[in-house]
N, C-alpha and C. Protein backbone atom coordinates (compact mmCIF):
# COMPACT_ATOMS: atom_id res chain seq x y z
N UNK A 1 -55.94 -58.34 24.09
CA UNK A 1 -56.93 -57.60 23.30
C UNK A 1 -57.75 -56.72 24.25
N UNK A 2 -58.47 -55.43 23.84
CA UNK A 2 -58.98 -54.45 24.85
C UNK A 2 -60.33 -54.41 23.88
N UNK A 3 -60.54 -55.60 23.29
CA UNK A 3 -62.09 -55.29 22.45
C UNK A 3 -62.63 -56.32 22.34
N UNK A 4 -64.15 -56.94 22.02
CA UNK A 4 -64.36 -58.60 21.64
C UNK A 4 -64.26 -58.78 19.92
N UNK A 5 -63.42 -59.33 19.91
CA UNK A 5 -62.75 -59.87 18.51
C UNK A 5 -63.65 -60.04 17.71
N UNK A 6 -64.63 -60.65 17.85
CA UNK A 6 -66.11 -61.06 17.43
C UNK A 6 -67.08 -59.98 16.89
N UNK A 7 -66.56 -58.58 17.31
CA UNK A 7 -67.48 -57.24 16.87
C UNK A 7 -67.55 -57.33 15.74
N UNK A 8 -66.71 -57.68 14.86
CA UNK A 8 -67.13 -57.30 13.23
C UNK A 8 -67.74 -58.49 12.71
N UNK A 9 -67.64 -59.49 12.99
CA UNK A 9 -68.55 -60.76 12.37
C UNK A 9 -69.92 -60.10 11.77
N UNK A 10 -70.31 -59.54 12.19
CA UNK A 10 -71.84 -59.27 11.65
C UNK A 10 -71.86 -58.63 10.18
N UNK A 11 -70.52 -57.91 9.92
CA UNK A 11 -70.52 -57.50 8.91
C UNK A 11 -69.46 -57.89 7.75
N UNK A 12 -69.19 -58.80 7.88
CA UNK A 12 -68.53 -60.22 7.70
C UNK A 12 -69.31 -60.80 6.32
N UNK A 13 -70.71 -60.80 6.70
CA UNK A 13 -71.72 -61.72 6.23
C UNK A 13 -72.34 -60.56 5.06
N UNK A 14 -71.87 -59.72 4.58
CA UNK A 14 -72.13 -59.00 3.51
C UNK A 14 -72.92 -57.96 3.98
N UNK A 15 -72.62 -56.47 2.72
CA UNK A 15 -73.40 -55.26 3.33
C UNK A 15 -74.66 -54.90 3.80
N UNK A 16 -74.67 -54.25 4.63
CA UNK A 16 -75.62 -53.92 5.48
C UNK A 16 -76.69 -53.31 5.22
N UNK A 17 -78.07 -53.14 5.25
CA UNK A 17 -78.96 -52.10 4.54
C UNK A 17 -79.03 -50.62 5.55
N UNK A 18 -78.90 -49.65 4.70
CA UNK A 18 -79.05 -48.30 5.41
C UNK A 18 -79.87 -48.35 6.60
N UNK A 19 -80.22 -48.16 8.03
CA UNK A 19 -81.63 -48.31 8.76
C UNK A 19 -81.75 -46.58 9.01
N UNK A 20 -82.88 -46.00 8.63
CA UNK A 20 -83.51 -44.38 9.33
C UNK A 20 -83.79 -44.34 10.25
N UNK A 21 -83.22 -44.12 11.09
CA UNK A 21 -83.56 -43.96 12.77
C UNK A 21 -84.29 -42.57 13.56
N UNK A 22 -84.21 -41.57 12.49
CA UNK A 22 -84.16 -39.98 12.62
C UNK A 22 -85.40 -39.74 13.21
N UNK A 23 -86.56 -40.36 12.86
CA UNK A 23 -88.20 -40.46 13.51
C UNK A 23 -87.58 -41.39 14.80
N UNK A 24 -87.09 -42.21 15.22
CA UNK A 24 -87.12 -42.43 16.68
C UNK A 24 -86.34 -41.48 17.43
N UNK A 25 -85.56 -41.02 16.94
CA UNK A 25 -84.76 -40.58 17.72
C UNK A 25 -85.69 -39.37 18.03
N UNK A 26 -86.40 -38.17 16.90
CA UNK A 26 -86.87 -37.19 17.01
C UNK A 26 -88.03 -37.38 18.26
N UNK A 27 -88.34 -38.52 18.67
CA UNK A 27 -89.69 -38.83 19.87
C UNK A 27 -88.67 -39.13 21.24
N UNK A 28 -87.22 -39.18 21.36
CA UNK A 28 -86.56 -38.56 22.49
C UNK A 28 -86.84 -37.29 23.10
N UNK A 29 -87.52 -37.54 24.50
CA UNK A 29 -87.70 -36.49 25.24
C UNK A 29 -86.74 -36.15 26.55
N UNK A 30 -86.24 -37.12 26.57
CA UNK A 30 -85.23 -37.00 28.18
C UNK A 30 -83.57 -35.69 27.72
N UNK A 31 -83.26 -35.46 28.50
CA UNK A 31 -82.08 -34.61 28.45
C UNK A 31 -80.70 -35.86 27.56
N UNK A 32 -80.12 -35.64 26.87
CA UNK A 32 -79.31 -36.50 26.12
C UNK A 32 -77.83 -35.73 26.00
N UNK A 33 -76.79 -36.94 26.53
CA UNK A 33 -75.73 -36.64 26.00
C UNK A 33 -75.10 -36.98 25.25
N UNK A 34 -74.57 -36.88 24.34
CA UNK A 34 -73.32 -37.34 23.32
C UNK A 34 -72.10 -36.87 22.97
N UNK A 35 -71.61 -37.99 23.08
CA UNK A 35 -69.65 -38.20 23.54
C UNK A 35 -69.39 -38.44 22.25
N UNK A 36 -68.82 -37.81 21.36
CA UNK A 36 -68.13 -38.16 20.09
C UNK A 36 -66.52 -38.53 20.15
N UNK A 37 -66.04 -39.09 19.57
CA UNK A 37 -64.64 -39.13 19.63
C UNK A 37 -64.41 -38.32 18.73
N UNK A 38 -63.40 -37.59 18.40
CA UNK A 38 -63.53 -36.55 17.03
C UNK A 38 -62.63 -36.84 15.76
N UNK A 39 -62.18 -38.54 16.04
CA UNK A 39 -61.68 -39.09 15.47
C UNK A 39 -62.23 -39.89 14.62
N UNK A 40 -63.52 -40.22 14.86
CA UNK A 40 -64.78 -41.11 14.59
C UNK A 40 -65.06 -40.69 13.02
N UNK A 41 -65.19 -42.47 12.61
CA UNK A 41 -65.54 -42.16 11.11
C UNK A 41 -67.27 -42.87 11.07
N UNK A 42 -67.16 -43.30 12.22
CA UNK A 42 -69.04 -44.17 12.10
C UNK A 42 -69.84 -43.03 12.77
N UNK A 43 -69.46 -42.09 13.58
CA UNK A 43 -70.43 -41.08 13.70
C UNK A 43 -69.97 -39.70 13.26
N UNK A 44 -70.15 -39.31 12.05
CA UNK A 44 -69.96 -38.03 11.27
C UNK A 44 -70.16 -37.16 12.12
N UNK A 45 -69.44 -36.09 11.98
CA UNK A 45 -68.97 -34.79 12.66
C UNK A 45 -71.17 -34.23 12.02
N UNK A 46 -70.99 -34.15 11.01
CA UNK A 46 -72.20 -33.22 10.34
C UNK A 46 -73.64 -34.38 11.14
N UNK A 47 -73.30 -35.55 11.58
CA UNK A 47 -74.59 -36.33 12.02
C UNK A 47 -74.39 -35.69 13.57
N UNK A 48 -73.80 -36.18 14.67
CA UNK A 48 -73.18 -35.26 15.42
C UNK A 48 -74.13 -33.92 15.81
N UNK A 49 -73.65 -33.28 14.91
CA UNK A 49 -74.17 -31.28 14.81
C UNK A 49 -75.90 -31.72 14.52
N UNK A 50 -76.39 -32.95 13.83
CA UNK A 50 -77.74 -32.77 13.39
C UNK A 50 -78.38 -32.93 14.46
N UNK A 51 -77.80 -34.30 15.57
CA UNK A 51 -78.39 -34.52 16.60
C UNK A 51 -78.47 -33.74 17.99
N UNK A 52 -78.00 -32.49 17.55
CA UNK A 52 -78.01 -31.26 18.68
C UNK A 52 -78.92 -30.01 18.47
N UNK A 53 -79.60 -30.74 17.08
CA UNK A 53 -79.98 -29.45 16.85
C UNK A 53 -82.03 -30.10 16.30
N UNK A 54 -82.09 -31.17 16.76
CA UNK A 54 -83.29 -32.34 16.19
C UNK A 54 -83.58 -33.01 17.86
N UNK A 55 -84.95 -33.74 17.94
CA UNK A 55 -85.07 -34.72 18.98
C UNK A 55 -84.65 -33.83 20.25
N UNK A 56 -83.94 -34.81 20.66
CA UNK A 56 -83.86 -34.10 22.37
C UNK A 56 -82.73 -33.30 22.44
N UNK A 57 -81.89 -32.43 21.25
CA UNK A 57 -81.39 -31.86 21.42
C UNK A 57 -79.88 -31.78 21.92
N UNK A 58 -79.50 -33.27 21.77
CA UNK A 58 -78.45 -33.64 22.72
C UNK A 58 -77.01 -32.72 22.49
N UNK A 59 -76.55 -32.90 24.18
CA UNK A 59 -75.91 -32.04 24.41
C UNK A 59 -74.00 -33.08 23.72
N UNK A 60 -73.63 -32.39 22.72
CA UNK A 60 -72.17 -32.43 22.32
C UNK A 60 -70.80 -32.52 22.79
N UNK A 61 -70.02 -33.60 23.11
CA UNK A 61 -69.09 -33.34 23.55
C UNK A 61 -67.94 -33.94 22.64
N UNK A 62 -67.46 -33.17 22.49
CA UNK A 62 -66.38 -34.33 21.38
C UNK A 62 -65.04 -34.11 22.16
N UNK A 63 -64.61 -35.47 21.97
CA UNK A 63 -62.68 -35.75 22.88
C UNK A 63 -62.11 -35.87 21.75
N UNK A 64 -60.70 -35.10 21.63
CA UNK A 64 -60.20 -35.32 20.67
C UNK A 64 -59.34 -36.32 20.67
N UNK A 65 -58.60 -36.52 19.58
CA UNK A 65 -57.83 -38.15 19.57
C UNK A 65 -58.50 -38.57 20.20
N UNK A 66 -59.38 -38.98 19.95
CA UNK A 66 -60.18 -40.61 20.21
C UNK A 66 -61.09 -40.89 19.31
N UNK A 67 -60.86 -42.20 18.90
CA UNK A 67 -61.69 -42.75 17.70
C UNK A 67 -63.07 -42.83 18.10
N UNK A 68 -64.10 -43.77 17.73
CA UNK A 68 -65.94 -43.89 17.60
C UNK A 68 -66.06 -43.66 18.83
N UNK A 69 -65.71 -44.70 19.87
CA UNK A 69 -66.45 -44.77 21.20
C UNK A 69 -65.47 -44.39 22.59
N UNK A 70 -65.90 -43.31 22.72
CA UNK A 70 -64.84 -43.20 24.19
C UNK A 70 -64.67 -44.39 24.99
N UNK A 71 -63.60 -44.58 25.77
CA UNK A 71 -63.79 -45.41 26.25
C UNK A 71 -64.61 -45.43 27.80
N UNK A 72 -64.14 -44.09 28.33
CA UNK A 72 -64.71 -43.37 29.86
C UNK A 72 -63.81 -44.33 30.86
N UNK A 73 -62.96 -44.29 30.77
CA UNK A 73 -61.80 -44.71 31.41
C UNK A 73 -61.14 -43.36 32.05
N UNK A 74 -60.83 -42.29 31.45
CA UNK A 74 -60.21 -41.62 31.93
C UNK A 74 -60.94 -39.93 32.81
N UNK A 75 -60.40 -39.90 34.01
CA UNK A 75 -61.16 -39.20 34.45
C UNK A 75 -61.70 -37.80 34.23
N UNK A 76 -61.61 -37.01 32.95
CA UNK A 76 -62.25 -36.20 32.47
C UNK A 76 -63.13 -36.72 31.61
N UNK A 77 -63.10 -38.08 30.97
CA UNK A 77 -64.20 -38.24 30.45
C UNK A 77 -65.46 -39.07 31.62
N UNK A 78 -64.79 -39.87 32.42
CA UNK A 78 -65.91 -39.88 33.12
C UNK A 78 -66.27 -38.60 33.77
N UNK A 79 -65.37 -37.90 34.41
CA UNK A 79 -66.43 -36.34 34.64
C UNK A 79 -67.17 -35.64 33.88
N UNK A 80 -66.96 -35.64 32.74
CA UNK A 80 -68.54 -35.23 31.70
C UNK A 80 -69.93 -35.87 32.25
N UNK A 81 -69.58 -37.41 31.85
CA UNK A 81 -71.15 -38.12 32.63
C UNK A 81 -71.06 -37.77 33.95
N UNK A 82 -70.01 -37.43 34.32
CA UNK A 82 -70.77 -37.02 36.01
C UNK A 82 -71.59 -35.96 36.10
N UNK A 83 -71.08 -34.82 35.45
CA UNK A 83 -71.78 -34.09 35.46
C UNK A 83 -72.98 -33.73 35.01
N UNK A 84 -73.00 -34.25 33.87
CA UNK A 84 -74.17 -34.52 33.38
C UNK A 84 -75.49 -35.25 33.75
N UNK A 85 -74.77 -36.29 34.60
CA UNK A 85 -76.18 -37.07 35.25
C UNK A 85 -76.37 -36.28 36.73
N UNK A 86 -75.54 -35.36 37.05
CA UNK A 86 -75.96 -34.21 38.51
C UNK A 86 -76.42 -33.44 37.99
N UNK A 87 -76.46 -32.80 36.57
CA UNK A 87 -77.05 -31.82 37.01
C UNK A 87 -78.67 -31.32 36.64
């Protein structure tokens, strides 16, 4: 297995309530990046575009074929965060 088996238990135990995060996030002041997979069905392409354009503005990167969470295994995706935390 390349995941902990155990990740979905939480939602296991019946649906989840919506949480609004949009006021914390909007009091982000630091430089922000975000890695989308562009395969991703838990972070919407249109949520994505909102969070680049709200809060700290974060900067967009989407990999294609790849589902929710990059993994940063491979060395163009760790060279994004490299670059990103140089520059």
């Amino acid at each position: 297995m390349n995941y902990d088996p155990g990740i979905a238990a939480p939602f296991q135990q019946g649906p989840l309530n919506d949480i609004e995060l949009w006021n914390d996030y909007d009091h982000i002041t630091c430089p922000t990046l975000l890695l989308r997979g562009a395969n991703s069905d838990l972070l919407l392409q249109d949520t994505a575009q909102a969070m680049t354009q709200r809060g700290p503005k974060a900067r967009l990167v989407e990999l294609a074929g790849i589902g929710h969470a990059p993994m940063l295994q491979a060395d163009d995706q760790i060279n994004i965060v490299r670059e990103f935390l140089t520059s």
